[in-house]
Each structure stands twice: as C-alpha cells, then as structure tokens.
Protein backbone atom coordinates (compact mmCIF):
# COMPACT_ATOMS: atom_id res chain seq x y z
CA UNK A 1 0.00 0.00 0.00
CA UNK A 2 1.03 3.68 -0.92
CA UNK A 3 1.91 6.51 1.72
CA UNK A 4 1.18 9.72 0.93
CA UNK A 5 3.78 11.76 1.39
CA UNK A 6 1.85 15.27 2.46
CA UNK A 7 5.37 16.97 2.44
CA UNK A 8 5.92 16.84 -1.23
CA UNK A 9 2.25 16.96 -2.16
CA UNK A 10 2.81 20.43 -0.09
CA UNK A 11 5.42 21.17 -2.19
CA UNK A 12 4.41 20.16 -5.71
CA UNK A 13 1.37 22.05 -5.15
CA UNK A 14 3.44 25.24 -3.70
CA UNK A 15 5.37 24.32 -6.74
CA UNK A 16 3.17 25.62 -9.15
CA UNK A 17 2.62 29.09 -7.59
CA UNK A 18 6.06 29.79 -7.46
CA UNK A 19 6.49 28.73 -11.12
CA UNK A 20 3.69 30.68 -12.29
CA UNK A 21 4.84 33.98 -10.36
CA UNK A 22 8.01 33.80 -12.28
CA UNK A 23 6.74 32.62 -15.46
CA UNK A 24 3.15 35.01 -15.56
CA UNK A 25 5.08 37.74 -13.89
CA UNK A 26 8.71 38.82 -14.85
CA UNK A 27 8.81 36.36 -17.92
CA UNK A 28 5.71 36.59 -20.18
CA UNK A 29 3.06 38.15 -18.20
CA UNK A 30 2.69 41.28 -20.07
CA UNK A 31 2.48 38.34 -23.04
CA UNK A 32 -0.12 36.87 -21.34
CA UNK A 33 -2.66 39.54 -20.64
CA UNK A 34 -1.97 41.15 -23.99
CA UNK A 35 -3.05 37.40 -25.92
CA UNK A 36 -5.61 37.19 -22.86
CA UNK A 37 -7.04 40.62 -24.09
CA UNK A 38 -7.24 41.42 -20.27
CA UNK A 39 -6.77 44.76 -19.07
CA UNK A 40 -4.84 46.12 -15.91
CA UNK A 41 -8.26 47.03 -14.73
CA UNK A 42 -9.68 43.73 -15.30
CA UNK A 43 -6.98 42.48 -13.10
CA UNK A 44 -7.00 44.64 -10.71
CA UNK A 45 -10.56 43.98 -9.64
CA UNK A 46 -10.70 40.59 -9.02
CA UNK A 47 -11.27 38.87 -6.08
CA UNK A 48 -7.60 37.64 -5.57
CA UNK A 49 -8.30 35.69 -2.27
CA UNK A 50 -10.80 33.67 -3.71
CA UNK A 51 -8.52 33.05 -6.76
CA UNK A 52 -5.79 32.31 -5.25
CA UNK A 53 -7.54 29.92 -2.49
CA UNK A 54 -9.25 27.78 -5.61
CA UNK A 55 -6.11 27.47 -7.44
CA UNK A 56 -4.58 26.65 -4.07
CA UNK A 57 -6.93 23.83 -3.68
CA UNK A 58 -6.62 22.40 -7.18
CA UNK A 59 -2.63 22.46 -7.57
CA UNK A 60 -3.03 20.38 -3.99
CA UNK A 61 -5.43 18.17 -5.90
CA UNK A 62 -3.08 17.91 -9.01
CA UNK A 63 0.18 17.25 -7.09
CA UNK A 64 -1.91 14.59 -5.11
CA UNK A 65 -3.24 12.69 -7.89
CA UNK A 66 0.74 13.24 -9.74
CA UNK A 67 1.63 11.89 -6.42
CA UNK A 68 -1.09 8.72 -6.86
CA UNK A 69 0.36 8.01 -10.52
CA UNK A 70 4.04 8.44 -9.36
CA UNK A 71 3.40 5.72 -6.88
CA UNK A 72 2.42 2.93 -9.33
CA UNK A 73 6.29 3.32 -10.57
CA UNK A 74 7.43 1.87 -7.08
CA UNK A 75 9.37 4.72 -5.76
CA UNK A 76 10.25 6.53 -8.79
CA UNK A 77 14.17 8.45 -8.76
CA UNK A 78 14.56 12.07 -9.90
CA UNK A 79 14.82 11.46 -13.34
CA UNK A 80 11.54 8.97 -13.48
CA UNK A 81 9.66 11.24 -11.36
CA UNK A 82 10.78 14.64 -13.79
CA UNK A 83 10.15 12.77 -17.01
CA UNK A 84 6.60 11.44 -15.98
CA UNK A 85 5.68 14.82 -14.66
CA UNK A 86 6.60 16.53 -18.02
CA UNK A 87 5.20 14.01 -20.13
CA UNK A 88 1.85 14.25 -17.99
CA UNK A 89 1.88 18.27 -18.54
CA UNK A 90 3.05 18.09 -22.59
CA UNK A 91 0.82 15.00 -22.86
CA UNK A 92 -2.50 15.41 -21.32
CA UNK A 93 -2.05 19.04 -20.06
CA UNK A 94 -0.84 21.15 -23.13
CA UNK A 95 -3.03 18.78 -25.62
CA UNK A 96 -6.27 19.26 -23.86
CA UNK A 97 -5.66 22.75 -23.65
CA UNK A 98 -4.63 22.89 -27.77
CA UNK A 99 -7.43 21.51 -28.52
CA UNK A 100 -9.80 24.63 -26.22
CA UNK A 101 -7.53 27.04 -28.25
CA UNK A 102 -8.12 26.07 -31.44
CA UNK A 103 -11.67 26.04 -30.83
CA UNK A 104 -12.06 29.31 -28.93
CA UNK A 105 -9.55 30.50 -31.94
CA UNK A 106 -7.08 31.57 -29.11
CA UNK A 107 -3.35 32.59 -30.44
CA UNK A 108 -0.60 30.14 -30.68
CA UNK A 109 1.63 32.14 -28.89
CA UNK A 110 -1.23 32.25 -25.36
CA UNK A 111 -1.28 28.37 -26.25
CA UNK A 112 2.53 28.85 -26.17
CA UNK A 113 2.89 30.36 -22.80
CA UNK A 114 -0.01 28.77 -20.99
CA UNK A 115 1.08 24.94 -22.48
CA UNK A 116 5.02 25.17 -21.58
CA UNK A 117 3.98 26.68 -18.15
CA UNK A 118 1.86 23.95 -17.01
CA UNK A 119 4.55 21.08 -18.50
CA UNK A 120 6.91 22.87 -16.45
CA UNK A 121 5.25 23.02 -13.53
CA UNK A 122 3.88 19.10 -13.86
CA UNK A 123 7.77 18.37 -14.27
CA UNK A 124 8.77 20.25 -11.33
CA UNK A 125 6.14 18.60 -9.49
CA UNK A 126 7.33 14.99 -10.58
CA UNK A 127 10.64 16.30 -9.14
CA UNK A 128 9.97 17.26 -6.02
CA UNK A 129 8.47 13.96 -5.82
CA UNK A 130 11.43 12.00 -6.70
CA UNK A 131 13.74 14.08 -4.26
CA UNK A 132 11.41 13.54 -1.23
CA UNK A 133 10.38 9.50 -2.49
C-alpha cells in the first residue's frame, strides 16, 4: 500500500505558484494579458483571495493525484519522477488545452505560454516527488 507523502504533495502544489509567479510575472506576463485581451483594470478587480484559495486547492489536488500516478512506478528516482511529470503536462495538459484554443480560436503564442507553463510546472512537481520519495 502507498503513503502519501503530504510533504511533497505540499510542495508540488506550492510548486506551481512559485512557477507561475516567475513565469506570468517577470517572464511573459505582459504576453499573457496582452493574448488574454485582459486589461490592468480587469486584473485589478478581481477577487484575488478567492482566486488564489481555488487554485490553491486544485494544484493540492493535481500534485496529489501526480503523487497517486508516481506511486504505481514503485518509488520513482529524480529522473523517473521529472520525465513522468513533463510528459503528464506536454501530454494530457498542453493537448487538452490545444485543442480549447483552437476552438475558442485563441493565439498560438497564449497556447505557447499557458502549455510550456503547465509542462513545467507538472515536471517540477514529478521532481519534487522524486527528491522527497
């Protein structure tokens, strides 16, 4: 039977807001809301502790299901754990949300940032969970 480790599903899920401050932020956040077509107004009124609490709740959900799939590989190393993570986010992630943008006619380059972000972030999740395994 599988342990949950509650450290690195901590972690992974942490993971993914510090990933996305860095990546929607200094890197391609201007980017974003530009191909988002949302305005600084827009941004600035919205309710940023419910936000922030939902996506809180869902990255825990994510990094605990990661954590679920992880397990079925024994206890995965670094590399096992980083590969499976990025293959989950470029395989399942940034497909499923291709195939949203090409129906809502978004731009390749918001599929671009929002697709590599999230394949990042399932990688870096896969890693924490190899360190910690």
């Amino acid at each position: 039977m599988w342990e949950m480790n509650w450290i690195a599903v901590v972690l992974a899920a942490a993971a993914g807001f510090v990933v996305g401050g860095i990546w929607y932020g200094p890197l391609f956040g201007k980017a974003w809301q530009r191909e988002s077509g949302l305005s600084d107004e827009s941004i600035k009124g919205a309710n940023m502790p419910m936000i922030f609490g939902l996506v809180a709740l869902l990255n825990l959900f994510a990094a605990f299901i990661l954590g679920h799939v992880l397990a079925t590989y024994g206890r995965p190393d670094f590399v096992t754990s980083t590969i499976v993570g990025g293959g989950i986010g470029l395989g399942f992630i940034a497909t499923s949300l291709g195939v949203n943008y090409l129906f809502a006619r978004k731009s390749l380059k918001l599929f671009a940032i929002d697709a590599c972000y999230w394949t990042l972030v399932y990688a870096v999740m896969g890693a924490i969970f190899g360190v910690l395994s």
